[in-house]
PDB file of N, CA and C in Angstrom:
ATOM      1  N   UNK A   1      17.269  -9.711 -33.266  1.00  0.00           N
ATOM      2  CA  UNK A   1      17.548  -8.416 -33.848  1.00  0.00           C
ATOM      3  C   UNK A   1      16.224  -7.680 -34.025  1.00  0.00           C
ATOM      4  N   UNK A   2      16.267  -6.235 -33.462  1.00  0.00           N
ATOM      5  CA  UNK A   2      15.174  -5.520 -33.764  1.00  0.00           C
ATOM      6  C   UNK A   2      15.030  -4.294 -35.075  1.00  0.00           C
ATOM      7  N   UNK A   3      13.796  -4.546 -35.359  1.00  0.00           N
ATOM      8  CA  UNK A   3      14.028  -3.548 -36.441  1.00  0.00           C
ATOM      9  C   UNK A   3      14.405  -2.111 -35.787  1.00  0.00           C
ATOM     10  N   UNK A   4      14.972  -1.516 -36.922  1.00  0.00           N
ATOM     11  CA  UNK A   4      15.324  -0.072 -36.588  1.00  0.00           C
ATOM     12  C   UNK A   4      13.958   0.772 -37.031  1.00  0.00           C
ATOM     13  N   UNK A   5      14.102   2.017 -35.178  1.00  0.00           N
ATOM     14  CA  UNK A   5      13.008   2.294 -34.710  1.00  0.00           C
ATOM     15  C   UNK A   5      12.005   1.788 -33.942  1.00  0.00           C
ATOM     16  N   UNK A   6      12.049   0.584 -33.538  1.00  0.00           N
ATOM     17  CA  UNK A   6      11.256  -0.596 -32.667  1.00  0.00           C
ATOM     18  C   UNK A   6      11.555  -0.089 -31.375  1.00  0.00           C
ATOM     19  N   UNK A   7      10.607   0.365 -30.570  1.00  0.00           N
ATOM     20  CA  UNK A   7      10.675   0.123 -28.582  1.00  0.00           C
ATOM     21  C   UNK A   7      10.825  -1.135 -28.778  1.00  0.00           C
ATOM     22  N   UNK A   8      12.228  -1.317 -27.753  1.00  0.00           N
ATOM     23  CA  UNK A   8      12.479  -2.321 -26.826  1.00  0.00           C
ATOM     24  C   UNK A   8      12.166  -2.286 -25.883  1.00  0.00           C
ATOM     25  N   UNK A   9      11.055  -3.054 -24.534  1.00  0.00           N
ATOM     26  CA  UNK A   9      10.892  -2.581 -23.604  1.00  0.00           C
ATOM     27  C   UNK A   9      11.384  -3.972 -23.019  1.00  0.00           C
ATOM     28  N   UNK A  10      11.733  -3.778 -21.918  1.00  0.00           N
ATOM     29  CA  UNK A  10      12.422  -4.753 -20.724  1.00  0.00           C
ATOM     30  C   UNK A  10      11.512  -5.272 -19.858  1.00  0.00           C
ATOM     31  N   UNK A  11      11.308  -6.508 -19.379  1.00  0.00           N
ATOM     32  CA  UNK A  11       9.868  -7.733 -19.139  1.00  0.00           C
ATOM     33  C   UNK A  11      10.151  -6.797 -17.737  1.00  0.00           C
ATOM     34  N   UNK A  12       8.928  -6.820 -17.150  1.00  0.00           N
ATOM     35  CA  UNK A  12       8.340  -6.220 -15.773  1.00  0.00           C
ATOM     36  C   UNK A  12       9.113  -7.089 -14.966  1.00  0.00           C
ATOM     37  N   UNK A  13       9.334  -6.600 -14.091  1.00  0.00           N
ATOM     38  CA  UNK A  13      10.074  -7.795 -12.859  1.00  0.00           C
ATOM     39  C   UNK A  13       8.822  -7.860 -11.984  1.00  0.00           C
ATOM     40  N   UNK A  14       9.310  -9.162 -11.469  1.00  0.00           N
ATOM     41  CA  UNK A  14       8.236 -10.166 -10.717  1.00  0.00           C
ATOM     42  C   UNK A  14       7.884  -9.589  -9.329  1.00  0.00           C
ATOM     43  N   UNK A  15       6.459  -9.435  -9.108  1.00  0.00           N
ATOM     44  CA  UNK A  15       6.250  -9.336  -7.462  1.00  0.00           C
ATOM     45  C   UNK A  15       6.462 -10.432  -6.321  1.00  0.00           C
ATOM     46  N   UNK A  16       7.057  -9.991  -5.463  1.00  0.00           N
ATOM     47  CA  UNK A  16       7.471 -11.150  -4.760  1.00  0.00           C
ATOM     48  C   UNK A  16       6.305 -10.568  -3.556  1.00  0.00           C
ATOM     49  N   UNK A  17       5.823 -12.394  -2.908  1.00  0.00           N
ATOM     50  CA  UNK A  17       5.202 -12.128  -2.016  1.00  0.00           C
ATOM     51  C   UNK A  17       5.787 -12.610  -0.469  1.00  0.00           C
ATOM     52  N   UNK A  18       6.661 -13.158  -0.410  1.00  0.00           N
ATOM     53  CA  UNK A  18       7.687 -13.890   0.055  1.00  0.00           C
ATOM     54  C   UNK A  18       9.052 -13.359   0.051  1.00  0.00           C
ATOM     55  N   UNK A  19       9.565 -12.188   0.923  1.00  0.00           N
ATOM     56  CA  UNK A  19      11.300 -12.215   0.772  1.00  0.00           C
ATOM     57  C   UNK A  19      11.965 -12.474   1.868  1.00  0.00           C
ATOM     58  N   UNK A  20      13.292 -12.106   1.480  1.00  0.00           N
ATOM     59  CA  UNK A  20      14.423 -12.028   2.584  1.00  0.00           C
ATOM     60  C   UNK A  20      13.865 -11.596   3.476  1.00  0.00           C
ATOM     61  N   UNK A  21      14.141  -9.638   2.819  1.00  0.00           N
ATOM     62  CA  UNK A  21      13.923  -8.809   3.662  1.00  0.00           C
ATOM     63  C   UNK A  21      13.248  -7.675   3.109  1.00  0.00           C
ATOM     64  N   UNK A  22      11.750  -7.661   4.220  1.00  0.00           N
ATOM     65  CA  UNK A  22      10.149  -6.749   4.099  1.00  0.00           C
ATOM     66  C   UNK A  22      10.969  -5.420   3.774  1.00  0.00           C
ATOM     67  N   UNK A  23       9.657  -5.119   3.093  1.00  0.00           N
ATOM     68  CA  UNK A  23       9.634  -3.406   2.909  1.00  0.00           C
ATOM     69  C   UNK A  23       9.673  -2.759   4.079  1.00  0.00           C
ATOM     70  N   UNK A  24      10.281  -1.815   4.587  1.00  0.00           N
ATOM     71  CA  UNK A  24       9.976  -0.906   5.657  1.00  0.00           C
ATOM     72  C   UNK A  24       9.421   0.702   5.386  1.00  0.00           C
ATOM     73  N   UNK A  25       8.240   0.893   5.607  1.00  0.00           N
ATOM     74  CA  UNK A  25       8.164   2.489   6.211  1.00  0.00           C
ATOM     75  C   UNK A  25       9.146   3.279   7.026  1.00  0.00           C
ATOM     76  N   UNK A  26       9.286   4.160   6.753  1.00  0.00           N
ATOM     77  CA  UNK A  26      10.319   5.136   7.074  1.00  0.00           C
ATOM     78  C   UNK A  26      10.103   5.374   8.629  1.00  0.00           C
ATOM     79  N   UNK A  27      11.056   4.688   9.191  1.00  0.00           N
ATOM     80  CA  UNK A  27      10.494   4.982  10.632  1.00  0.00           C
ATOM     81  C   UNK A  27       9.916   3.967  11.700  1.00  0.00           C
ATOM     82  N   UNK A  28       9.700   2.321  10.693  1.00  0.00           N
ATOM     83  CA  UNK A  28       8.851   1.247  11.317  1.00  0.00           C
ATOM     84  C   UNK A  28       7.577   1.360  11.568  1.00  0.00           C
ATOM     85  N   UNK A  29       7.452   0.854  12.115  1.00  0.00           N
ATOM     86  CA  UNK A  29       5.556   0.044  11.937  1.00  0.00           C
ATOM     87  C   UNK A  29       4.981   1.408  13.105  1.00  0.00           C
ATOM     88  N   UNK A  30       5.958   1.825  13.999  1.00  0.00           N
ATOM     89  CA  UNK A  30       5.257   3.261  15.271  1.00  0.00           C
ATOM     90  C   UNK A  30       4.805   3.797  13.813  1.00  0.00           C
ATOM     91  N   UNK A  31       6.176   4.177  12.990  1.00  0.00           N
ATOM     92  CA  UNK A  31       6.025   5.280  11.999  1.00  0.00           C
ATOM     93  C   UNK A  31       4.745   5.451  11.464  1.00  0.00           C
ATOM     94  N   UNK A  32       4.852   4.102  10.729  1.00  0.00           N
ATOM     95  CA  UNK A  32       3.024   4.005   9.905  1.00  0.00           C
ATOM     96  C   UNK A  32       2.087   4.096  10.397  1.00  0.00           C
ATOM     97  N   UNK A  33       1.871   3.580  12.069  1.00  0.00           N
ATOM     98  CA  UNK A  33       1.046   3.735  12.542  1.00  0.00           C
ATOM     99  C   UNK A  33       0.691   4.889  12.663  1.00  0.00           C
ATOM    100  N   UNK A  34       1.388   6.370  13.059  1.00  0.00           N
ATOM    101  CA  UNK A  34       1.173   7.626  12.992  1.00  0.00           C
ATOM    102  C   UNK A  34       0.983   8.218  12.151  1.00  0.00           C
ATOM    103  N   UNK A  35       1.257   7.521  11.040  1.00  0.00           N
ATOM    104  CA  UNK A  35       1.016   8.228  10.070  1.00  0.00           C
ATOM    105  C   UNK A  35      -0.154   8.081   9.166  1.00  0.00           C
ATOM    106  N   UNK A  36      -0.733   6.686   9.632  1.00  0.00           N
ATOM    107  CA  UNK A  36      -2.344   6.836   9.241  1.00  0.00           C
ATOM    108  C   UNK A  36      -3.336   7.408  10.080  1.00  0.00           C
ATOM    109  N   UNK A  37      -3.116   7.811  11.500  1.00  0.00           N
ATOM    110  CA  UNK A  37      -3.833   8.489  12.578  1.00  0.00           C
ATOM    111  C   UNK A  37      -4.095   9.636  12.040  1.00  0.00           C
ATOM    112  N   UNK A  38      -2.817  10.260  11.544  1.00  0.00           N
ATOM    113  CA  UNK A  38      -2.666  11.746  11.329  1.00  0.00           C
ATOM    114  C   UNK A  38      -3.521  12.069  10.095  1.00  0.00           C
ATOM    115  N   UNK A  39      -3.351  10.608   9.488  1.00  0.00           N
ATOM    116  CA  UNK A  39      -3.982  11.206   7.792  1.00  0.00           C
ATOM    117  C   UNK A  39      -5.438  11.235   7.754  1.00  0.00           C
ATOM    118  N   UNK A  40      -5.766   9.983   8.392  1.00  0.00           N
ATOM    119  CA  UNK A  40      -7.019   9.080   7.831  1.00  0.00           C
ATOM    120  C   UNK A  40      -8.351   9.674   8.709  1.00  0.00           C
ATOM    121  N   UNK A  41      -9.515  10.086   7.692  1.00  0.00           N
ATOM    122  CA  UNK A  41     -10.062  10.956   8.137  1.00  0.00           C
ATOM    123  C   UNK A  41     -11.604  10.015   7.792  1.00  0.00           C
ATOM    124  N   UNK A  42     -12.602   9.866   9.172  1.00  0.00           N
ATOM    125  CA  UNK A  42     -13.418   9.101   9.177  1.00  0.00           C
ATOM    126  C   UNK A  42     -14.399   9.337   8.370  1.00  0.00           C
ATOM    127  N   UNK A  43     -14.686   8.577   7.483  1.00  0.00           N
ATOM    128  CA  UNK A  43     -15.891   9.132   6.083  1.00  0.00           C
ATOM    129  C   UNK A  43     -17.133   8.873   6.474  1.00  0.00           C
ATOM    130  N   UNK A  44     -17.777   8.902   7.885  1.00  0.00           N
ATOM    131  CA  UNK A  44     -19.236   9.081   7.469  1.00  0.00           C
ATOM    132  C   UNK A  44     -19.543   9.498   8.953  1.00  0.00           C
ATOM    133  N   UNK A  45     -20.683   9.885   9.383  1.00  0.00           N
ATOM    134  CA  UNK A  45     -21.414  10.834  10.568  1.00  0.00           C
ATOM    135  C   UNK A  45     -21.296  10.581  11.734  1.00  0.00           C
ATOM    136  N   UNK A  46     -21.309  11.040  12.728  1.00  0.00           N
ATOM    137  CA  UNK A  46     -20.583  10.475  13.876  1.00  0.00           C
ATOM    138  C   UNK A  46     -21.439   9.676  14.981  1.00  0.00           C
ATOM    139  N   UNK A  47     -22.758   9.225  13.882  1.00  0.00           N
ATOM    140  CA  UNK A  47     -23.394   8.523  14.714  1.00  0.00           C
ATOM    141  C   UNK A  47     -23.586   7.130  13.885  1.00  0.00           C
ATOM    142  N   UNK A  48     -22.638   6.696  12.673  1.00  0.00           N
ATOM    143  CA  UNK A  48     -22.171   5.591  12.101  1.00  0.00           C
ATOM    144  C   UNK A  48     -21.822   4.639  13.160  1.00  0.00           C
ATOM    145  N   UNK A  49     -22.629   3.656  13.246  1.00  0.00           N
ATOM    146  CA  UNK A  49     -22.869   2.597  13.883  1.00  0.00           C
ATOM    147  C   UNK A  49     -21.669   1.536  13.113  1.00  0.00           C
ATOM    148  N   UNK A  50     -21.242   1.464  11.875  1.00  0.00           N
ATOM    149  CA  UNK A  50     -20.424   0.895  11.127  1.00  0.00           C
ATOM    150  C   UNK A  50     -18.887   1.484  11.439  1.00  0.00           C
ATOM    151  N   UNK A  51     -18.187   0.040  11.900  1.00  0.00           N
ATOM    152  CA  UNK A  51     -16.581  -0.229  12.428  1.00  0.00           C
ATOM    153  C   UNK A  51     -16.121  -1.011  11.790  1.00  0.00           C
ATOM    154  N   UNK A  52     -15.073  -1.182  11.814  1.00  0.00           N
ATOM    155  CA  UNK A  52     -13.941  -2.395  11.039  1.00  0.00           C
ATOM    156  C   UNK A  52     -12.492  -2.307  10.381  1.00  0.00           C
ATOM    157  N   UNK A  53     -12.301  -3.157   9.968  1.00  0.00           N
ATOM    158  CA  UNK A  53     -10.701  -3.142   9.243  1.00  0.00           C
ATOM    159  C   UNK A  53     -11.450  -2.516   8.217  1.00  0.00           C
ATOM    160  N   UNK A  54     -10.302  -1.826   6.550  1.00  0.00           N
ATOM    161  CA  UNK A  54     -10.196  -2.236   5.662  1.00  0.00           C
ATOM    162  C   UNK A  54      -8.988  -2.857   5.251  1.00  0.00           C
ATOM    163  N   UNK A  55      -9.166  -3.617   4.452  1.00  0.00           N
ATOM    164  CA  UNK A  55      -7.718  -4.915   3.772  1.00  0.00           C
ATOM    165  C   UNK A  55      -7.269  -3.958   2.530  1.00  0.00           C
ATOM    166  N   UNK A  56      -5.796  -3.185   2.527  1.00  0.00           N
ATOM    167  CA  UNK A  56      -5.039  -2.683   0.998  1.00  0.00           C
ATOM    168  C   UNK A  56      -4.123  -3.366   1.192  1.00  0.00           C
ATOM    169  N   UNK A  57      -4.234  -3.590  -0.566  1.00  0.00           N
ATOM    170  CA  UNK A  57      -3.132  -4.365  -0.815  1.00  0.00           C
ATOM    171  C   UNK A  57      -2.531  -3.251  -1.517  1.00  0.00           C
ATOM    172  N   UNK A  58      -0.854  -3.291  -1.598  1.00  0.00           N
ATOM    173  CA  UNK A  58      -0.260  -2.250  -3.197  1.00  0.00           C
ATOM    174  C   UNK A  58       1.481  -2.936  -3.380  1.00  0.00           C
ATOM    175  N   UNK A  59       1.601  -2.471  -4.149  1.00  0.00           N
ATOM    176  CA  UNK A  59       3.087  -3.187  -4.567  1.00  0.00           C
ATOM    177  C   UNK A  59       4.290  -1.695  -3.691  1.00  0.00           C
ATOM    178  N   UNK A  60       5.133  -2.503  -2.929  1.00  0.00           N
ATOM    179  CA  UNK A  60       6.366  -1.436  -2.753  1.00  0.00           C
ATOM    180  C   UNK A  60       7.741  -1.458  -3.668  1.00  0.00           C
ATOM    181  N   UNK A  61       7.440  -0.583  -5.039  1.00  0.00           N
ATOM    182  CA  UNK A  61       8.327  -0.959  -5.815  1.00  0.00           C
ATOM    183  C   UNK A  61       9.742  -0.591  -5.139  1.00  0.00           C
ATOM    184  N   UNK A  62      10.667  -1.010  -6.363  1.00  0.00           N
ATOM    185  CA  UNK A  62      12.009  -1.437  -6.120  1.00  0.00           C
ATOM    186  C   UNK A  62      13.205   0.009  -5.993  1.00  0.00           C
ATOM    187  N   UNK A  63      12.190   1.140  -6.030  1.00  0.00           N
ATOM    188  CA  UNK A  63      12.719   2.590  -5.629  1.00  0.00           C
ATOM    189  C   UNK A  63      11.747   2.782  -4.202  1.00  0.00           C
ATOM    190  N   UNK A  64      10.891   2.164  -3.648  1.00  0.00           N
ATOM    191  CA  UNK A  64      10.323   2.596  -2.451  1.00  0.00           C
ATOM    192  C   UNK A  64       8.793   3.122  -2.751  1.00  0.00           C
ATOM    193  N   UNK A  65       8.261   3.210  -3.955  1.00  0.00           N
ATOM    194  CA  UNK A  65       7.397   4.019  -4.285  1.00  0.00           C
ATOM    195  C   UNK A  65       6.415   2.575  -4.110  1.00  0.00           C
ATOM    196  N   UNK A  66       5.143   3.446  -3.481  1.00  0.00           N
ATOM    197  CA  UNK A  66       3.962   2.865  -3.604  1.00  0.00           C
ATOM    198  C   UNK A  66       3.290   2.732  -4.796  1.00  0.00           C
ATOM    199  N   UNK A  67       2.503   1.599  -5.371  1.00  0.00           N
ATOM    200  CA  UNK A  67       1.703   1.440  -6.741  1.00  0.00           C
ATOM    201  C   UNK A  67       0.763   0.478  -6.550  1.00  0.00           C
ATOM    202  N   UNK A  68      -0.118   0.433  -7.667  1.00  0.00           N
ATOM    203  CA  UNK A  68      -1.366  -0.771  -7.655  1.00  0.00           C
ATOM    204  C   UNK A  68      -2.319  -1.244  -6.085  1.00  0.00           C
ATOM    205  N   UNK A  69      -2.239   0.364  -5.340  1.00  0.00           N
ATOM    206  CA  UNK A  69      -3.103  -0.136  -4.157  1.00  0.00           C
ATOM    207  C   UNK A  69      -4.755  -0.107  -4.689  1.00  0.00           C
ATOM    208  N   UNK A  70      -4.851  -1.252  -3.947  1.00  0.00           N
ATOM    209  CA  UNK A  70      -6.489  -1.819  -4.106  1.00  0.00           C
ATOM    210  C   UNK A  70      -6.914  -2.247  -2.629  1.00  0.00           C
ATOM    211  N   UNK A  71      -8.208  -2.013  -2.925  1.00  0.00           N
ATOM    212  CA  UNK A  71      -9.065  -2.554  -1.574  1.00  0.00           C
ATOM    213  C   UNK A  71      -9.251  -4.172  -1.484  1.00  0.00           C
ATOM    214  N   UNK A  72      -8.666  -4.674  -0.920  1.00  0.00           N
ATOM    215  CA  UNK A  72      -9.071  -6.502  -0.648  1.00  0.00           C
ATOM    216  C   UNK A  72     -10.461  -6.921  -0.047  1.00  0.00           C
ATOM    217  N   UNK A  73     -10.467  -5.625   1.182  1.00  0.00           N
ATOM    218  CA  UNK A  73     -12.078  -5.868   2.192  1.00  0.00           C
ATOM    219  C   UNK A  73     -12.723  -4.516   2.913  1.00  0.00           C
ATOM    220  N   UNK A  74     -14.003  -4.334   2.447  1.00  0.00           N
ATOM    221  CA  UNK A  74     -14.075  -3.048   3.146  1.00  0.00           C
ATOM    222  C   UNK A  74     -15.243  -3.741   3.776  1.00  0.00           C
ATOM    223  N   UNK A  75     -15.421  -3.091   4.959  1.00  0.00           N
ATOM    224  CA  UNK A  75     -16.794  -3.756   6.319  1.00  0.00           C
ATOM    225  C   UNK A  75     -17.724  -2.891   5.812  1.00  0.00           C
ATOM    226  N   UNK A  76     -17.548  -1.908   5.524  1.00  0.00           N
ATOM    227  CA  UNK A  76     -19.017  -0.806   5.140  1.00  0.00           C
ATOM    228  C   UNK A  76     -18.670   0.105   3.768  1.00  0.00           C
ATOM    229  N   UNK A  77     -18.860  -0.536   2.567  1.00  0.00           N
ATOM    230  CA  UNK A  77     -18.201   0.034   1.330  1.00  0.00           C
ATOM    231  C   UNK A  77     -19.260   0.825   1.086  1.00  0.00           C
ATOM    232  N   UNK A  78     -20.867   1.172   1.606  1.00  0.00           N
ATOM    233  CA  UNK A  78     -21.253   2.628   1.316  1.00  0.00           C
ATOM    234  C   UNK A  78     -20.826   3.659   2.256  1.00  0.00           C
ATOM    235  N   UNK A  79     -19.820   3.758   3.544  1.00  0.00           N
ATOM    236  CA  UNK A  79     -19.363   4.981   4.045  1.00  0.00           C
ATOM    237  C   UNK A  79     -18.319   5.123   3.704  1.00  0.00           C
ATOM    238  N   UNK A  80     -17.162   4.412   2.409  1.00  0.00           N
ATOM    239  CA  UNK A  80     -16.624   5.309   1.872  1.00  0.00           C
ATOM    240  C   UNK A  80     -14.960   4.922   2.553  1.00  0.00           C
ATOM    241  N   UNK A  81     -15.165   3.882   3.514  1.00  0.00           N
ATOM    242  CA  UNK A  81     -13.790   3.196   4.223  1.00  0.00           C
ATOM    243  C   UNK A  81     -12.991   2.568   3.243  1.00  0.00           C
ATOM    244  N   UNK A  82     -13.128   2.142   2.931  1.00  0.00           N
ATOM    245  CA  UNK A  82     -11.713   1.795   0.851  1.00  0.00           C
ATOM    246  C   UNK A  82     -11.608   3.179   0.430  1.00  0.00           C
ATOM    247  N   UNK A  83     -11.999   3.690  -0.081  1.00  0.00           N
ATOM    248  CA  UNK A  83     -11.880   4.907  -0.905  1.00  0.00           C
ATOM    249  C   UNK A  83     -10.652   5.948   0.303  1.00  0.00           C
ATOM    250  N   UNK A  84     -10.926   6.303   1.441  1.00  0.00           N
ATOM    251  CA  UNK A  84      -9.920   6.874   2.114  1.00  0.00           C
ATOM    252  C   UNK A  84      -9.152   6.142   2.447  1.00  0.00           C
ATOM    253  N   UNK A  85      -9.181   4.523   2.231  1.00  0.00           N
ATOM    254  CA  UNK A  85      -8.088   3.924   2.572  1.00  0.00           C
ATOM    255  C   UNK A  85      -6.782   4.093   1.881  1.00  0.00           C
ATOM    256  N   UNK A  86      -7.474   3.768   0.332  1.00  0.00           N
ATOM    257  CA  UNK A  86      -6.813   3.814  -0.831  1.00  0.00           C
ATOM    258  C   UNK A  86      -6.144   5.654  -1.002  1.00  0.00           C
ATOM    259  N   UNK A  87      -6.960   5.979  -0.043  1.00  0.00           N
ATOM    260  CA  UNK A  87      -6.838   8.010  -0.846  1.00  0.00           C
ATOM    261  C   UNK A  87      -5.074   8.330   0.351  1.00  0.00           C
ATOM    262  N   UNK A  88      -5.388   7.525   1.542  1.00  0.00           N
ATOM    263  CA  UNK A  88      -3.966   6.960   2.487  1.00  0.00           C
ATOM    264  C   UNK A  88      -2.897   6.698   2.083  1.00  0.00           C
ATOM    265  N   UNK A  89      -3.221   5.525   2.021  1.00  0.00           N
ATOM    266  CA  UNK A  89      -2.175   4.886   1.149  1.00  0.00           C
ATOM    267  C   UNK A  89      -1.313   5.340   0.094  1.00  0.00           C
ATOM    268  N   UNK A  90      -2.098   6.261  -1.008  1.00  0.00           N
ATOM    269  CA  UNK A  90      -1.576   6.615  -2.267  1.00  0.00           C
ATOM    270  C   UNK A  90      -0.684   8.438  -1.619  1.00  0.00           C
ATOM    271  N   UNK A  91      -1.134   8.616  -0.172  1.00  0.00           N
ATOM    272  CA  UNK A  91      -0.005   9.380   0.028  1.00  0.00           C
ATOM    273  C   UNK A  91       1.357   9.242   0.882  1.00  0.00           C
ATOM    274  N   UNK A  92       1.160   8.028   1.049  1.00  0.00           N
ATOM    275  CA  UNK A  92       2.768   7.603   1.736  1.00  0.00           C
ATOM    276  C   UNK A  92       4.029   8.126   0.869  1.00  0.00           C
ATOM    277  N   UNK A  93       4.816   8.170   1.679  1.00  0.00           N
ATOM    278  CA  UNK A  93       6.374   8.854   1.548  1.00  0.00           C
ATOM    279  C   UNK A  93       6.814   7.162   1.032  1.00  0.00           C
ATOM    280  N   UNK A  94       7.807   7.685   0.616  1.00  0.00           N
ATOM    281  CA  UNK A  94       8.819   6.565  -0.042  1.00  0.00           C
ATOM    282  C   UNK A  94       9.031   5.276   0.735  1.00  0.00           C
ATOM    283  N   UNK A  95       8.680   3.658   0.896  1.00  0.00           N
ATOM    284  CA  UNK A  95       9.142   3.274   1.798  1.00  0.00           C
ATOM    285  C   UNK A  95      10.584   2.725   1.703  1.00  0.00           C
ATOM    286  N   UNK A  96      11.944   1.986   2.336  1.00  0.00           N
ATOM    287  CA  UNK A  96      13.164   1.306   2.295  1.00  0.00           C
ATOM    288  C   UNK A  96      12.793   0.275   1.373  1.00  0.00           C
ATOM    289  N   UNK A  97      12.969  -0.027   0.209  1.00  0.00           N
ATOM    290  CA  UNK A  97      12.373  -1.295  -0.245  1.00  0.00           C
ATOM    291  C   UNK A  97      12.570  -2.648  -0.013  1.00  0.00           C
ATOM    292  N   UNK A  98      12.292  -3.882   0.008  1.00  0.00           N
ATOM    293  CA  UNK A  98      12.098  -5.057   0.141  1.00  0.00           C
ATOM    294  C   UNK A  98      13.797  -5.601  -0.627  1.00  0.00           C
ATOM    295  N   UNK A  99      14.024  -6.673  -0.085  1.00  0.00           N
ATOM    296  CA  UNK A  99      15.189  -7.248  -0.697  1.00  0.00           C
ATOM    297  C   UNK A  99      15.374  -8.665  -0.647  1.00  0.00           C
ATOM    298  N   UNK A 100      15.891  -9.448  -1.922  1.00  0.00           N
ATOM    299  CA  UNK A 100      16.206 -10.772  -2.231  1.00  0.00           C
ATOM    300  C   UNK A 100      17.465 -10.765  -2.920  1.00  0.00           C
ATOM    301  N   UNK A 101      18.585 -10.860  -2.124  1.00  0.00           N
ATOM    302  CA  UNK A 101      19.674 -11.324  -2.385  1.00  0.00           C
ATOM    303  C   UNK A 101      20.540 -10.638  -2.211  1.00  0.00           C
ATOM    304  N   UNK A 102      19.725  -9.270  -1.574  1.00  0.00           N
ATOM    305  CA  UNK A 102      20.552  -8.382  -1.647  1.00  0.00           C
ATOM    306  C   UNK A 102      20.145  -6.806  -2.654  1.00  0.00           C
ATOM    307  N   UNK A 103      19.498  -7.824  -3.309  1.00  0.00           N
ATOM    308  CA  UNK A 103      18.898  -6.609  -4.804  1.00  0.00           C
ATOM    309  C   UNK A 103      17.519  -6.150  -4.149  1.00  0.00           C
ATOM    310  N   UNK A 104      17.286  -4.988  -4.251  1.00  0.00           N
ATOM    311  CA  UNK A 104      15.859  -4.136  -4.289  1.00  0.00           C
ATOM    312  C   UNK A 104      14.918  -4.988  -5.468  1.00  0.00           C
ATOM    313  N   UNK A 105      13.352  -5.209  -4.683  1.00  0.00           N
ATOM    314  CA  UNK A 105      12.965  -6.276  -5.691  1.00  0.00           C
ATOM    315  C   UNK A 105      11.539  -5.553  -5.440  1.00  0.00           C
ATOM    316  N   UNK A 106      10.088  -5.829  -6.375  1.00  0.00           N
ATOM    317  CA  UNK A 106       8.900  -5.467  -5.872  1.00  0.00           C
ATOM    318  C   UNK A 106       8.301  -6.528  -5.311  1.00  0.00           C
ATOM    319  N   UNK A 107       7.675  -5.419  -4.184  1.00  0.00           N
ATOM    320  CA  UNK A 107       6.630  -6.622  -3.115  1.00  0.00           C
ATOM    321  C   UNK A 107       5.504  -6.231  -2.653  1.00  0.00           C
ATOM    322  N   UNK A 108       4.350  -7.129  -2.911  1.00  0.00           N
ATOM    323  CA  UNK A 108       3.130  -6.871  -2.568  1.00  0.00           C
ATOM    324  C   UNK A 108       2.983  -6.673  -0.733  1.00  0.00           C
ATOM    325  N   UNK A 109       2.520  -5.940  -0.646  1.00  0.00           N
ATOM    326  CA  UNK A 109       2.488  -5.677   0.789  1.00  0.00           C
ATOM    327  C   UNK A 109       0.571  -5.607   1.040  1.00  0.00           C
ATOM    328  N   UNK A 110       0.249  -6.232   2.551  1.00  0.00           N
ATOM    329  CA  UNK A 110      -1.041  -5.857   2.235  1.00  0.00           C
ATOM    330  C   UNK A 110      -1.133  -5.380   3.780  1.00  0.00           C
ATOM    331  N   UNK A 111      -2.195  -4.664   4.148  1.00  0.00           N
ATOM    332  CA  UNK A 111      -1.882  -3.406   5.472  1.00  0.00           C
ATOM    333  C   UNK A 111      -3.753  -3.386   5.791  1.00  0.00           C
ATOM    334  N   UNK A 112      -3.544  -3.741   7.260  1.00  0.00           N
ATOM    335  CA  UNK A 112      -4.791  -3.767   7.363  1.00  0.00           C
ATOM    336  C   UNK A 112      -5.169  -2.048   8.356  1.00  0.00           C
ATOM    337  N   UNK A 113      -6.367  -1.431   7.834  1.00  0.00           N
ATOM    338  CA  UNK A 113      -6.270  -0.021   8.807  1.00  0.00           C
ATOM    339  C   UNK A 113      -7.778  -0.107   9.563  1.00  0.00           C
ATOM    340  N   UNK A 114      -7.457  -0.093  10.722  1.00  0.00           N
ATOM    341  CA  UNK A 114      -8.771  -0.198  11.244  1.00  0.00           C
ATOM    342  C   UNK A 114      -9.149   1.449  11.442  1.00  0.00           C
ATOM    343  N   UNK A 115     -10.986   1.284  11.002  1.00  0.00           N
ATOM    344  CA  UNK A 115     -11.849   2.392  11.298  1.00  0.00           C
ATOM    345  C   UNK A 115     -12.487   2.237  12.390  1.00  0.00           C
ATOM    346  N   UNK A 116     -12.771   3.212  13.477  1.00  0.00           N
ATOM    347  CA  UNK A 116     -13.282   2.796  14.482  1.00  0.00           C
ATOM    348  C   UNK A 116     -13.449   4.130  15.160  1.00  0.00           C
ATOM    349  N   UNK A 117     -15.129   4.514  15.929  1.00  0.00           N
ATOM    350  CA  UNK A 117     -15.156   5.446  16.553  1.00  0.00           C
ATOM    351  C   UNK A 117     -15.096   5.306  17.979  1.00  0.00           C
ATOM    352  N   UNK A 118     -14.231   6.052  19.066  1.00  0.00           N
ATOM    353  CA  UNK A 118     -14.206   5.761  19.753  1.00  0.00           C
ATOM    354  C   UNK A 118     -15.138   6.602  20.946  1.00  0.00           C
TER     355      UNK A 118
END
């Protein structure tokens, strides 16, 4: 029994790293792929000798919404490759969410984006 006037708040549900069935981007993996081409804008001079992945991780909650993206690995963290990764990421559209059992559940997703001049 709670006192009267007390927030009740309801325990966070668990990230799953492991499901049924993955989160999808709107559109599949072409989708995402175009859609970081279109976004992702190379942060340093065009005679940056520095290439590579960066590693984000973020949760695809249980409405589709992206949250808690973080950088796992950046190859050159003074030109600024996490920071537009993360600045990416945090503008994705809604994705289909992840499912265990049937129920919409949260799932860590981690997405590797390669920088690279060609």
């Amino acid at each position: 029994m709670t006192p009267e006037g007390a927030q009740v708040t309801e325990p966070e549900s668990p990230i799953f790293t492991v499901i049924e069935q993955e989160p999808e981007f709107p559109g599949g993996m072409e989708a995402l792929y175009q859609f970081l081409a279109a976004n992702i804008k190379f942060p340093c001079c065009q005679d940056c000798e520095c290439n590579g992945k960066v590693y984000v991780t973020f949760v695809v909650e249980k409405d589709g919404s992206v949250s808690n993206a973080k950088v796992l690995r950046d190859p050159c963290p003074k030109y600024g490759f996490g920071q537009e990764a993360l600045r990416v990421v945090n503008l994705m559209p809604k994705w289909k969410p992840g499912r265990q059992r049937g129920n919409p559940e949260r799932v860590q997703y981690n997405l590797p984006i390669n920088f690279s001049l060609k």
